[in-house]
Structure formats: C-alpha cells, structure tokens
N, C-alpha and C. Protein backbone atom coordinates (compact mmCIF):
# COMPACT_ATOMS: atom_id res chain seq x y z
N UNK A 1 -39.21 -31.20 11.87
CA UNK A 1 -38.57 -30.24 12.74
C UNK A 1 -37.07 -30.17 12.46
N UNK A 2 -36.49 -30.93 12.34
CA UNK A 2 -35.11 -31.50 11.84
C UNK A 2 -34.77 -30.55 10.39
N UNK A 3 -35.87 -30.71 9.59
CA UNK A 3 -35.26 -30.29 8.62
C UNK A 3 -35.42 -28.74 8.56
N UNK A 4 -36.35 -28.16 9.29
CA UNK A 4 -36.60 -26.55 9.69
C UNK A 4 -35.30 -26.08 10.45
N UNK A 5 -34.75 -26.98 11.54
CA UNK A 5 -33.34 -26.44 11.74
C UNK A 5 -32.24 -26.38 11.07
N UNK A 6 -32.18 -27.28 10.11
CA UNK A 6 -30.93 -27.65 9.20
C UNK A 6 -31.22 -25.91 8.50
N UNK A 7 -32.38 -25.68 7.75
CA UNK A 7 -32.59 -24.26 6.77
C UNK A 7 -32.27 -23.60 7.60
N UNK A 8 -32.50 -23.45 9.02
CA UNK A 8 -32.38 -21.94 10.03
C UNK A 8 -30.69 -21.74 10.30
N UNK A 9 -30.54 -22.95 10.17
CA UNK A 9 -28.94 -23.41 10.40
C UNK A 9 -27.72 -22.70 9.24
N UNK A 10 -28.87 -23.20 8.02
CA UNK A 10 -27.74 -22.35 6.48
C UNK A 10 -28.07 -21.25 6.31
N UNK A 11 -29.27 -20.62 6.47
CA UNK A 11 -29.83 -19.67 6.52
C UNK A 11 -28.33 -18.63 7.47
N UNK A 12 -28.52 -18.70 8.87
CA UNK A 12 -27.63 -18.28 9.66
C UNK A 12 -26.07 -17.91 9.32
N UNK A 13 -25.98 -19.18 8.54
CA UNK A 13 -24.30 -19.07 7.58
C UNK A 13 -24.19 -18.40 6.54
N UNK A 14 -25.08 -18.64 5.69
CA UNK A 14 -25.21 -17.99 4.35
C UNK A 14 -25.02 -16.53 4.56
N UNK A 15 -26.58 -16.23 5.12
CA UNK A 15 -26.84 -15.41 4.49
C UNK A 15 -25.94 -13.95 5.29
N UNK A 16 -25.31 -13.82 5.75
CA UNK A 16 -24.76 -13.55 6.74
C UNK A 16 -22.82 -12.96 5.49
N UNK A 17 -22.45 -14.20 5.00
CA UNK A 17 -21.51 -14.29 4.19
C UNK A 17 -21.81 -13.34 2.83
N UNK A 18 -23.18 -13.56 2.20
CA UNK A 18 -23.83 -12.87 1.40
C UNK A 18 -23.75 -11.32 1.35
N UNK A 19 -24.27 -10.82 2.48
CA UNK A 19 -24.42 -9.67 3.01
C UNK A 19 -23.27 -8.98 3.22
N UNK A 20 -21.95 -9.34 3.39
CA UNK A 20 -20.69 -9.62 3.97
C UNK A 20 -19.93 -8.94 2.54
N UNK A 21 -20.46 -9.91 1.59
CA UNK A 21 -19.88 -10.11 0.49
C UNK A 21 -20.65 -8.85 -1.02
N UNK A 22 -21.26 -7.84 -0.22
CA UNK A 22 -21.76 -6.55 -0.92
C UNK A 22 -20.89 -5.76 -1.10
N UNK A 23 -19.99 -5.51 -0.09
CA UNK A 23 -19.28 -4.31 -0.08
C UNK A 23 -18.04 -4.24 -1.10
N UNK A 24 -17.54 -3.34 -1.27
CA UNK A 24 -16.60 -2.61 -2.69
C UNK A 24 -15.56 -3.35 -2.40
N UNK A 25 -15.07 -4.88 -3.01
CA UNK A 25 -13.52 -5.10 -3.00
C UNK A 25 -12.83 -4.85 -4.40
N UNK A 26 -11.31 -4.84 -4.11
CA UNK A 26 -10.93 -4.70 -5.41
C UNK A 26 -9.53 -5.05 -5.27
N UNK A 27 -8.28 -5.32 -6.17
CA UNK A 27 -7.54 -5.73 -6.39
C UNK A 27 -6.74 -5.27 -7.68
N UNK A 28 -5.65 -4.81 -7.12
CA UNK A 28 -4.97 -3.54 -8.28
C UNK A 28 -3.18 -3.46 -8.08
N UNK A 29 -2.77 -3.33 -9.09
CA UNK A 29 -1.73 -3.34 -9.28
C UNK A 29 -1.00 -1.75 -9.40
N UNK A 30 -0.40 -0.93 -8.27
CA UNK A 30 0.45 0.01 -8.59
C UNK A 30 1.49 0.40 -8.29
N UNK A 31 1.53 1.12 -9.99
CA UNK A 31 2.98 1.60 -10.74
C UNK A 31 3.44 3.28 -9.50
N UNK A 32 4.76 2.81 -8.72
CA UNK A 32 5.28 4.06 -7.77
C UNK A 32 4.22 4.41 -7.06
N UNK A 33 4.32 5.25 -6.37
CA UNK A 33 3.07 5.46 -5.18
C UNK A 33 3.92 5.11 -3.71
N UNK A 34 2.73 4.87 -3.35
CA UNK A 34 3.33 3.86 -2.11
C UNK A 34 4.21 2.91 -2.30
N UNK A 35 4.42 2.01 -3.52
CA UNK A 35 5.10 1.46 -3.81
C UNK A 35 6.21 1.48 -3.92
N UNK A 36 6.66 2.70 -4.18
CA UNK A 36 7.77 3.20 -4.80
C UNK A 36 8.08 2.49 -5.97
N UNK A 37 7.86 1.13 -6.63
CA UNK A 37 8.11 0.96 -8.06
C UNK A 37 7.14 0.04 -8.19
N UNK A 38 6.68 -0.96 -7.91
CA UNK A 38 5.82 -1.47 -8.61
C UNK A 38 5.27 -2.61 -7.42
N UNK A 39 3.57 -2.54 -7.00
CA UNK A 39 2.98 -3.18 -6.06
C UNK A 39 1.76 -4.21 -6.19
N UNK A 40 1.11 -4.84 -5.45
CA UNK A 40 -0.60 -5.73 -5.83
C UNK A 40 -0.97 -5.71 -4.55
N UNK A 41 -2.10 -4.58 -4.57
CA UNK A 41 -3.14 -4.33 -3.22
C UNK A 41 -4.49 -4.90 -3.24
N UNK A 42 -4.60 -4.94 -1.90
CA UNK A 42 -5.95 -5.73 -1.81
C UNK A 42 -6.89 -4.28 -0.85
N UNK A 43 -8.07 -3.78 -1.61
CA UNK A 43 -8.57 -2.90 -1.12
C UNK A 43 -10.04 -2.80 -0.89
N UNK A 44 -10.43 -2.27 0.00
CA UNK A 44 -11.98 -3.04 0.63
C UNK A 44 -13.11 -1.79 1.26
N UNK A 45 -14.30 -1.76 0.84
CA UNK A 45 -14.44 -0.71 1.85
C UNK A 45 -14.91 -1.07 3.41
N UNK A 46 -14.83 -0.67 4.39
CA UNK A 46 -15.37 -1.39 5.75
C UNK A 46 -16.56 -2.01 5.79
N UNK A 47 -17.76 -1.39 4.87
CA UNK A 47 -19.04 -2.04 5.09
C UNK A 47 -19.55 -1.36 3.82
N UNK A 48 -20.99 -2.09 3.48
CA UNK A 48 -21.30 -1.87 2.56
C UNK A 48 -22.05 -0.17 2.56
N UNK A 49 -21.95 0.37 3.26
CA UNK A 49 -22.72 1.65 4.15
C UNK A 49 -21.36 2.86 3.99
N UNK A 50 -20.73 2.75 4.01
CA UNK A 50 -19.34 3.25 3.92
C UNK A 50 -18.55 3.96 2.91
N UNK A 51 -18.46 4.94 3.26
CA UNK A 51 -17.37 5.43 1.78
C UNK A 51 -15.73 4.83 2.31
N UNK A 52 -15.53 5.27 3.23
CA UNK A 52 -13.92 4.59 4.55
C UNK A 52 -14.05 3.41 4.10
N UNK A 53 -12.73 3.40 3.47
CA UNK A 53 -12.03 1.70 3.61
C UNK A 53 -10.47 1.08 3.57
N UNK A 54 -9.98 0.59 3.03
CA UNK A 54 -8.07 0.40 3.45
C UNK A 54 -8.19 -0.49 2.30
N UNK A 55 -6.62 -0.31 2.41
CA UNK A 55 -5.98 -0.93 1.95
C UNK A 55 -4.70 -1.84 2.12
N UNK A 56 -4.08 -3.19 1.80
CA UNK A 56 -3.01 -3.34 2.11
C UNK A 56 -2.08 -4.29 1.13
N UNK A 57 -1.14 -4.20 0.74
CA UNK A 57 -0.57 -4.71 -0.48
C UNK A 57 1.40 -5.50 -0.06
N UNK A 58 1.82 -5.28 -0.71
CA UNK A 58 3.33 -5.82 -1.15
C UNK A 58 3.89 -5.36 -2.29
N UNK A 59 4.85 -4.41 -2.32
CA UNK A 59 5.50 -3.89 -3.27
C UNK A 59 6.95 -4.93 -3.51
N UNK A 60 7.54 -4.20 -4.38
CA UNK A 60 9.08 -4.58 -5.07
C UNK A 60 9.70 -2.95 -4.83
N UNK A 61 10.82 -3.30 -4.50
CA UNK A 61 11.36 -1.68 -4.97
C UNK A 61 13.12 -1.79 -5.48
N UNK A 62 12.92 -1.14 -6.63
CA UNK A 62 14.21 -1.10 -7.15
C UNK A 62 14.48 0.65 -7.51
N UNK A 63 15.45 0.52 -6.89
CA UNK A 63 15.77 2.90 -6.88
C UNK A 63 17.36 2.15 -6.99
N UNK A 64 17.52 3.60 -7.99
CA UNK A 64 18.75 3.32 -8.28
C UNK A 64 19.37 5.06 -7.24
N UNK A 65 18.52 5.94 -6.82
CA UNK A 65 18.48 6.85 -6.40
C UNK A 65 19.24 6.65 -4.70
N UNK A 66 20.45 7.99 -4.68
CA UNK A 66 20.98 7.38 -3.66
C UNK A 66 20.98 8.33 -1.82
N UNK A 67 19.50 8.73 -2.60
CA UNK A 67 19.01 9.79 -1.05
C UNK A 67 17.67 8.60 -0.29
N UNK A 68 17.75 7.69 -0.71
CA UNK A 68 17.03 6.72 0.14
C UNK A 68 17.20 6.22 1.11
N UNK A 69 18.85 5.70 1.44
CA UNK A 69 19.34 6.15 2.72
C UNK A 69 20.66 6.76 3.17
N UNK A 70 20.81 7.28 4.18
CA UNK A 70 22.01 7.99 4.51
C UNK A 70 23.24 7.46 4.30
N UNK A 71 23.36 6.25 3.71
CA UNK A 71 24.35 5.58 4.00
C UNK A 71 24.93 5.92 1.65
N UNK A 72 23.76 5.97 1.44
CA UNK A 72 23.78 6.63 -0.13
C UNK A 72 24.12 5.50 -1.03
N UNK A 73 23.36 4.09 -1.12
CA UNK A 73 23.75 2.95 -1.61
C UNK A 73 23.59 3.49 -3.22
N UNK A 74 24.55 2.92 -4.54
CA UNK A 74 24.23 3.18 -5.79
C UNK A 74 23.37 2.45 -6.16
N UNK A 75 22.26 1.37 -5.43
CA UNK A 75 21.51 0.17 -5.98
C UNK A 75 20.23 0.37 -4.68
N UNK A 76 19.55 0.26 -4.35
CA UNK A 76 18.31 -0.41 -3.12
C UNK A 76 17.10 -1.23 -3.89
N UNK A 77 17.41 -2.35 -3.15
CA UNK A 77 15.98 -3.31 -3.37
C UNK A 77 15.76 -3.84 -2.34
N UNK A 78 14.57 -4.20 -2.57
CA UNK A 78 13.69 -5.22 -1.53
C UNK A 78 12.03 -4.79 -1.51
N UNK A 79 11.36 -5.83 -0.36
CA UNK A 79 10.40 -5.89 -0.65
C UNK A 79 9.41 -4.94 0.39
N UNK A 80 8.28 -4.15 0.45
CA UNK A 80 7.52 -3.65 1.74
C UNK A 80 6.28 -3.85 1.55
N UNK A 81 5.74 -3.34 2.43
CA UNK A 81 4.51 -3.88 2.95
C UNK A 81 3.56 -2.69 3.52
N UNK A 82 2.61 -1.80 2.51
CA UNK A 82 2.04 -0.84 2.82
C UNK A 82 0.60 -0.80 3.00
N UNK A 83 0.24 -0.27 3.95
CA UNK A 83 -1.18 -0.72 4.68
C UNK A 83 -2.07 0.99 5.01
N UNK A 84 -3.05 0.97 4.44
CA UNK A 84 -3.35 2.29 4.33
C UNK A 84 -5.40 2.53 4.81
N UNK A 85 -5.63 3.72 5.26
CA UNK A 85 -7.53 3.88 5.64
C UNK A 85 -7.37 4.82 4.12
N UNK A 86 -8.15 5.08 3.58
CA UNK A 86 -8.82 5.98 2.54
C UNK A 86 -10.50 6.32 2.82
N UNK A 87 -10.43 7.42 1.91
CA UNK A 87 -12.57 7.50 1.71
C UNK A 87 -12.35 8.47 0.61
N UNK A 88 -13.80 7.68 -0.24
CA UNK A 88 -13.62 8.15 -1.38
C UNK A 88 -14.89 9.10 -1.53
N UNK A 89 -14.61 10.36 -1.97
CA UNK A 89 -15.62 11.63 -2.13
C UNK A 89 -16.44 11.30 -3.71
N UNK A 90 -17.46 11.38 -3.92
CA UNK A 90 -18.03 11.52 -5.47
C UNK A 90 -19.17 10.19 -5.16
N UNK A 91 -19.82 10.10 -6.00
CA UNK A 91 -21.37 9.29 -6.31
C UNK A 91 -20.78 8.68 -7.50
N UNK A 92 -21.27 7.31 -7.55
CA UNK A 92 -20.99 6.54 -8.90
C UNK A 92 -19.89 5.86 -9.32
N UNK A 93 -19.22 6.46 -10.75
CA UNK A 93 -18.21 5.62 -11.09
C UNK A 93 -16.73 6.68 -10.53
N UNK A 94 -17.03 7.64 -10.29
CA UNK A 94 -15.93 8.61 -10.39
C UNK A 94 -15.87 9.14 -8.55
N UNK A 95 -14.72 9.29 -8.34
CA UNK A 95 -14.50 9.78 -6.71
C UNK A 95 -12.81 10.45 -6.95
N UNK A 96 -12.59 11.43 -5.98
CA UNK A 96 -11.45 11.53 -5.50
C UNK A 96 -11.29 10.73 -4.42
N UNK A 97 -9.84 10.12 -3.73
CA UNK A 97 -9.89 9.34 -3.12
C UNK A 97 -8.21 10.09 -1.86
N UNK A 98 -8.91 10.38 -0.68
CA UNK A 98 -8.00 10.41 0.21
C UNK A 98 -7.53 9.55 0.98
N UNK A 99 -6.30 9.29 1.41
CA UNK A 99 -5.87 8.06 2.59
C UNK A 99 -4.57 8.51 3.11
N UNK A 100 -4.49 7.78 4.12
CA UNK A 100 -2.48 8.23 4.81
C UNK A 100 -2.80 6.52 5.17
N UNK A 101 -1.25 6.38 5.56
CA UNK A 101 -0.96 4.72 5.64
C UNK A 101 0.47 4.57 5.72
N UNK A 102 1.16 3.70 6.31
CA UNK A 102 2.39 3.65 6.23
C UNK A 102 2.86 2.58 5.65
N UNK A 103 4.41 2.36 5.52
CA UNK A 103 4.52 0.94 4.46
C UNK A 103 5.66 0.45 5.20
N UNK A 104 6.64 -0.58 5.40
CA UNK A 104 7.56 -1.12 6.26
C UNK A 104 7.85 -2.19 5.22
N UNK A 105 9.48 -1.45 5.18
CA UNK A 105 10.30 -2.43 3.67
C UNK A 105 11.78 -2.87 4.53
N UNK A 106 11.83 -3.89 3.68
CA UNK A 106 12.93 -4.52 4.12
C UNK A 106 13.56 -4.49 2.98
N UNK A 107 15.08 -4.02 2.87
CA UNK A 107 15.86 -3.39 1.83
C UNK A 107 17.46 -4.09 1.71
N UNK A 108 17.43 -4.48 0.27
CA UNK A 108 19.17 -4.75 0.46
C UNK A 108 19.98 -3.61 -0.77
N UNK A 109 20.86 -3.00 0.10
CA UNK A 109 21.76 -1.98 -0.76
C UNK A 109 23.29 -2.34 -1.24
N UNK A 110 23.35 -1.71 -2.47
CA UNK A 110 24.78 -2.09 -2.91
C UNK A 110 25.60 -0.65 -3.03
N UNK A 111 26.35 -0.87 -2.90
CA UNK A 111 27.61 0.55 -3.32
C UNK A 111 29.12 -0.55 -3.99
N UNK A 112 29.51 0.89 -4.28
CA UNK A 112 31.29 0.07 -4.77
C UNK A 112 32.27 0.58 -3.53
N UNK A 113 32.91 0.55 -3.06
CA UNK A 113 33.91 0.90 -1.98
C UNK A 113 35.38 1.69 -2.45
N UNK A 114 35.89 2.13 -2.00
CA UNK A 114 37.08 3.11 -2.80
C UNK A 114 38.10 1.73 -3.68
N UNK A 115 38.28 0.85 -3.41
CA UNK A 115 38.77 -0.27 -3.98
C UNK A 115 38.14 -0.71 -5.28
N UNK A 116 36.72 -0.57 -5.62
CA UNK A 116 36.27 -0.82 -6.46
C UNK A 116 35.11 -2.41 -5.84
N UNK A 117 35.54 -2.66 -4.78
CA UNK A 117 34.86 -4.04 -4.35
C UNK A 117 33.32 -3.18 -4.03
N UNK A 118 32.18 -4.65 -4.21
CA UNK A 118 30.81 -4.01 -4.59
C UNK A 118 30.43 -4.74 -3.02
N UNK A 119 29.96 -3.96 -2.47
CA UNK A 119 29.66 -4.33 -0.74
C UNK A 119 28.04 -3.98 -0.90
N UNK A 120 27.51 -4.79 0.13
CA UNK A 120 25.97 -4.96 0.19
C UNK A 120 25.77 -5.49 1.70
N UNK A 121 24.31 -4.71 2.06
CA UNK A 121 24.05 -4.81 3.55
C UNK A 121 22.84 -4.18 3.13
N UNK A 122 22.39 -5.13 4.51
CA UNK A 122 20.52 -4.93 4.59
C UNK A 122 20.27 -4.01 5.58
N UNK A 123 18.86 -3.44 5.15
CA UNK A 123 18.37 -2.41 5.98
C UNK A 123 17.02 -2.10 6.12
N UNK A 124 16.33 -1.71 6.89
CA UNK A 124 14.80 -1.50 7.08
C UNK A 124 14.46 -0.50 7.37
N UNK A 125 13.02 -0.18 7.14
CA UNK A 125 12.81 0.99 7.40
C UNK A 125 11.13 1.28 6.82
N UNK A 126 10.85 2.56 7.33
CA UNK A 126 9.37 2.87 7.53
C UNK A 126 9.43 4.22 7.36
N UNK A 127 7.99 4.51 6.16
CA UNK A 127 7.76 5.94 5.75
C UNK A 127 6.44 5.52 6.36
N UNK A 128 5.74 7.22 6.08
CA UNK A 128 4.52 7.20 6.03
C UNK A 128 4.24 8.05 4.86
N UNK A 129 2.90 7.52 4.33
CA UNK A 129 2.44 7.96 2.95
C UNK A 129 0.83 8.69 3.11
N UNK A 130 0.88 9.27 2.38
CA UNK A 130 -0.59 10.07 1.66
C UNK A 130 -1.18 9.82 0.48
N UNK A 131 -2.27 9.37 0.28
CA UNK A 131 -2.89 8.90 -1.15
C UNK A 131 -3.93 10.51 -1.39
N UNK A 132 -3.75 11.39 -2.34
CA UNK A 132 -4.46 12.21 -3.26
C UNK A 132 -4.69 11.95 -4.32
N UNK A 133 -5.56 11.42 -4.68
CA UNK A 133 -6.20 11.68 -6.15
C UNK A 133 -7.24 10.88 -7.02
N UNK A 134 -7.22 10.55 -8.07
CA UNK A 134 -8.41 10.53 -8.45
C UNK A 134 -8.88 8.64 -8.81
N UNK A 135 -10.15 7.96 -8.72
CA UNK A 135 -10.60 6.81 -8.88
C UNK A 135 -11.27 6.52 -9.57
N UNK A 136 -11.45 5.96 -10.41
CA UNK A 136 -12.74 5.37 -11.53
C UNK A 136 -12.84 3.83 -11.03
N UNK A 137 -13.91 3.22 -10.82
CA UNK A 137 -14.27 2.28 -10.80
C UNK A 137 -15.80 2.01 -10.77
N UNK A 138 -16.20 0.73 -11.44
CA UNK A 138 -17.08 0.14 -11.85
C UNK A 138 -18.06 -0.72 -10.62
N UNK A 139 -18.91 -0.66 -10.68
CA UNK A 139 -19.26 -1.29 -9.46
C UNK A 139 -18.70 -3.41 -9.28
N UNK A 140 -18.69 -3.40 -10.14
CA UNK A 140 -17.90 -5.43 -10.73
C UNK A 140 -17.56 -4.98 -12.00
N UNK A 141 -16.23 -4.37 -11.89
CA UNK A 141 -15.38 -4.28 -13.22
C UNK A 141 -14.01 -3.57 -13.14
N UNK A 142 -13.77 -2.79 -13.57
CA UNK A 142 -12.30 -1.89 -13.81
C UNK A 142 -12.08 -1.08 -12.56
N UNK A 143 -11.46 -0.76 -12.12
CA UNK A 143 -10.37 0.40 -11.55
C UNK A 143 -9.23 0.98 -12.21
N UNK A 144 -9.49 2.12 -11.85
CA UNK A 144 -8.05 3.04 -12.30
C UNK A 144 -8.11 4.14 -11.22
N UNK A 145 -6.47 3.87 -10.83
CA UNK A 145 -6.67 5.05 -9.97
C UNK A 145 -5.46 5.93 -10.34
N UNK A 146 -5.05 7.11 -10.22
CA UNK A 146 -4.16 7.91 -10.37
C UNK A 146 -3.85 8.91 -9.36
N UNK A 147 -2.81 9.71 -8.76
CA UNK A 147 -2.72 10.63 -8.01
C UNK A 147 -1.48 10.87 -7.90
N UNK A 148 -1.09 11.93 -6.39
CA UNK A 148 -0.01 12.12 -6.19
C UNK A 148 0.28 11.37 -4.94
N UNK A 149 1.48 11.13 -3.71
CA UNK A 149 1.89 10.39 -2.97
C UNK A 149 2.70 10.83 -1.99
N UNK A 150 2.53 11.99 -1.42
CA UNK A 150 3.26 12.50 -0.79
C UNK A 150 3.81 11.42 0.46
N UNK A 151 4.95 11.72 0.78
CA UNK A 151 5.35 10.90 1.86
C UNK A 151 6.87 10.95 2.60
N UNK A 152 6.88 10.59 3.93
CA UNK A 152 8.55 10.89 4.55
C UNK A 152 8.21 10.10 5.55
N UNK A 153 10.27 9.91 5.68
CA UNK A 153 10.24 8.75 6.53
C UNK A 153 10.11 8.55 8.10
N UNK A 154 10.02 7.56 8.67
CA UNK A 154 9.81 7.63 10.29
C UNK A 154 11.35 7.70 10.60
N UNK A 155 11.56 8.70 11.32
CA UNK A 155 13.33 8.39 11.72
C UNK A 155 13.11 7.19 12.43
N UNK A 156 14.38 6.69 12.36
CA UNK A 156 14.57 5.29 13.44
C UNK A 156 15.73 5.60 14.52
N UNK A 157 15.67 5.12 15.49
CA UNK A 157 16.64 5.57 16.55
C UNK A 157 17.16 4.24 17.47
N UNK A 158 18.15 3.99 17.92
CA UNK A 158 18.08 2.62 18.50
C UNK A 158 17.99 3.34 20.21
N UNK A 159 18.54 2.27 21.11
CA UNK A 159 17.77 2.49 22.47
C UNK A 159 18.27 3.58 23.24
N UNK A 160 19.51 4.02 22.75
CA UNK A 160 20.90 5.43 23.29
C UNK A 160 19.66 6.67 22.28
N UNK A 161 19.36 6.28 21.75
CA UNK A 161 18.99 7.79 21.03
C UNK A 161 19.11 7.86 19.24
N UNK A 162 20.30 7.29 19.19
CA UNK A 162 21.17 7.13 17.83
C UNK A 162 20.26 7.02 17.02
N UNK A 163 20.37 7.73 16.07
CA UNK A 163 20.02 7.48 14.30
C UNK A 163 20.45 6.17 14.15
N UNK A 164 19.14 5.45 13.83
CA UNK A 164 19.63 3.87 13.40
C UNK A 164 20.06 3.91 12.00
N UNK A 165 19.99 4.38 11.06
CA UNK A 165 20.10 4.47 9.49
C UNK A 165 18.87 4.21 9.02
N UNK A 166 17.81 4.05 9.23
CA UNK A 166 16.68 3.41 8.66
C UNK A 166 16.36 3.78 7.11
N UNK A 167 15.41 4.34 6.77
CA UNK A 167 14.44 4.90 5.87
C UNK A 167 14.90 6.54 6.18
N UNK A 168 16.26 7.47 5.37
CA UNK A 168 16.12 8.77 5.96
C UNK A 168 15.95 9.35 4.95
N UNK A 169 15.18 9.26 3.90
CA UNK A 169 14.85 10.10 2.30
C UNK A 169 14.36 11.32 3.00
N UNK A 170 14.26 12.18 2.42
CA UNK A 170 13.80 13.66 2.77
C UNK A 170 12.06 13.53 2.08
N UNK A 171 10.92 14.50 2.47
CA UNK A 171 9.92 14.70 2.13
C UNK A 171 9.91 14.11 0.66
N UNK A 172 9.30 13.34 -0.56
CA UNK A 172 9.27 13.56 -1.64
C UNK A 172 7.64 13.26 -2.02
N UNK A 173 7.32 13.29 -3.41
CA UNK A 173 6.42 13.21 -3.72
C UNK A 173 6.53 12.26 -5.06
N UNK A 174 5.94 11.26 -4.82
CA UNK A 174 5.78 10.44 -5.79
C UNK A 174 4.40 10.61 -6.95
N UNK A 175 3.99 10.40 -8.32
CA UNK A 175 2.61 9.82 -8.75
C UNK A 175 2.99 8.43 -9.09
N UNK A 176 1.72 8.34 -9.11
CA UNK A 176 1.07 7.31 -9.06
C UNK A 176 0.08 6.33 -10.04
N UNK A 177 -0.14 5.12 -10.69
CA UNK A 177 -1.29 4.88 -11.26
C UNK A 177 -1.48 3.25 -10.79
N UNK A 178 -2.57 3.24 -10.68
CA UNK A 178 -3.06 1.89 -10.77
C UNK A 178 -4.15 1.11 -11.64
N UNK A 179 -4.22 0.17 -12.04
CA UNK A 179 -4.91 -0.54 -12.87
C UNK A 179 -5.74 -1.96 -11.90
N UNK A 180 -6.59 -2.36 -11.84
CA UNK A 180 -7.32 -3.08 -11.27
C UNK A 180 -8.34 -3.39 -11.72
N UNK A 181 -9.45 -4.43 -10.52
CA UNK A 181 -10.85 -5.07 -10.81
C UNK A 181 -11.40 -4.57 -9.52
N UNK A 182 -12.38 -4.58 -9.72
CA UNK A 182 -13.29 -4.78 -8.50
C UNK A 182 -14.15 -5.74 -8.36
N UNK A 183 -14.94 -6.51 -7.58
CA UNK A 183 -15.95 -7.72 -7.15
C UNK A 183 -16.41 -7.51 -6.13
C-alpha cells in the first residue's frame, strides 16, 4: 500500500510539471525593437492550447540621439525592462506575430554645458510599445523574428501636475530582429 502511494504521490508531481512543460518557450536575443538597442527575452505561450502568450526581457540602451528626452542629453544609457502579451496568427513554422507591452528604463544622460564641463544625471521613464511582424520558429529549435515597433512615451507628471522629464520622445517607429531557440 505504501508503495502505491509513493507512485500516486510522483505521479501527482510529475506528471503535472510534464504537461506544464509542452507549451512554446523560447529565448531570444533583440537587435532595437523594444529594446531600443540591444535585449534577451524570455517568451512563453500561456498554455499549451493557446496561440496568446508574453513576453519579458532586459535591454541595454545606448542612443546617441537627443529627442529621447526633453532635457536633449548628447549620450543616454541604461538599462529597461520590457514586458509584453502577443498572439501569433499562421499554422506551423511561420506566423505573424502581434503584441503591445510596455518597457520601464532607468537612464543615465550626458551633455557638455556652455563651459565645456560634461554633466550627467539620471532619469526614468516609460514607453509603451507594439510588436508587428513576422516569426519563424521551430517547434525545439530556431526563432527569428523580425518586424516593425511602433511606440511613445507615457508622459510623467509629478503630484502639482508638472512634466516630470521622463521618457518625452515623440511617436517613433523602430525595426526590429531577433534571433533565438525555442524548448
């Protein structure tokens, strides 16, 4: 009897983890996008029944571009954190793939000052993004994904009302590619 519960017992754990462990993960590295320069996402679908699934990763961002924030730094880096739902349309290896998602970066900017002295101050801030376009993947093997990235930022305001400086880029549109696995 003992040993009929111990099996009902792994049985219960297992198989459970097994079943768990069907559905579409994958793990991919992308170039701009959400990223804005270069990211490693972890992406999943909700169930094995499911086309709907997310994503969520950690970028780097280095823009030398100086409409990123109002303040117009000649340098922005730092790191964010973009978390996104998608569903992917098509049968097989091939899908278009839609999603919106937002990302929340923490940023340090440099400028030169009329003196020539190089001043730096941190800043944060939050867009929201759109994933369009296209996916290849293998059922346990490759990903590639490519598209476009539309996206703009959340104004930030402090508790009077005020424009905090956050994230104030205007509408842009980024592409996109990624390279990955799936398991």
């Amino acid at each position: 009897m003992n040993e009929k519960l111990k099996y009902l017992f792994l049985s219960l754990v297992i198989l459970p983890t097994c079943l768990y462990a069907q559905r579409e993960q994958g793990i991919f590295v992308e170039l701009l996008g959400a990223s804005t320069t270069v990211g490693v996402h972890y992406d999943t679908r909700f169930n094995e029944h499911t086309r709907w699934g997310g994503r969520i990763g950690f970028s780097y961002t280095n823009s030398k571009s100086q409409d990123f924030f109002e303040s117009a730094p000649e340098n922005t880096t730092g790191w964010s954190f973009p978390i996104a739902v998608n569903y992917l349309i098509g049968k097989g290896r091939h899908h278009a793939e839609i999603g919106m998602g937002f990302s929340y970066g923490l940023y340090e900017c440099k400028y030169h000052d009329k003196a020539g002295r190089e001043v730096q101050y941190d800043r944060s801030g939050t867009f929201v993004f759109w994933d369009l376009g296209y996916r290849y993947q293998s059922k346990h093997g490759i990903m590639v994904r490519a598209g476009i990235n539309p996206g703009m930022a959340l104004g930030r305001h402090d508790q009077l009302g005020e424009n905090d400086h956050g994230v104030d880029r205007a509408a842009v549109i980024y592409p996109y590619i990624s390279f990955g696995r799936n398991f």
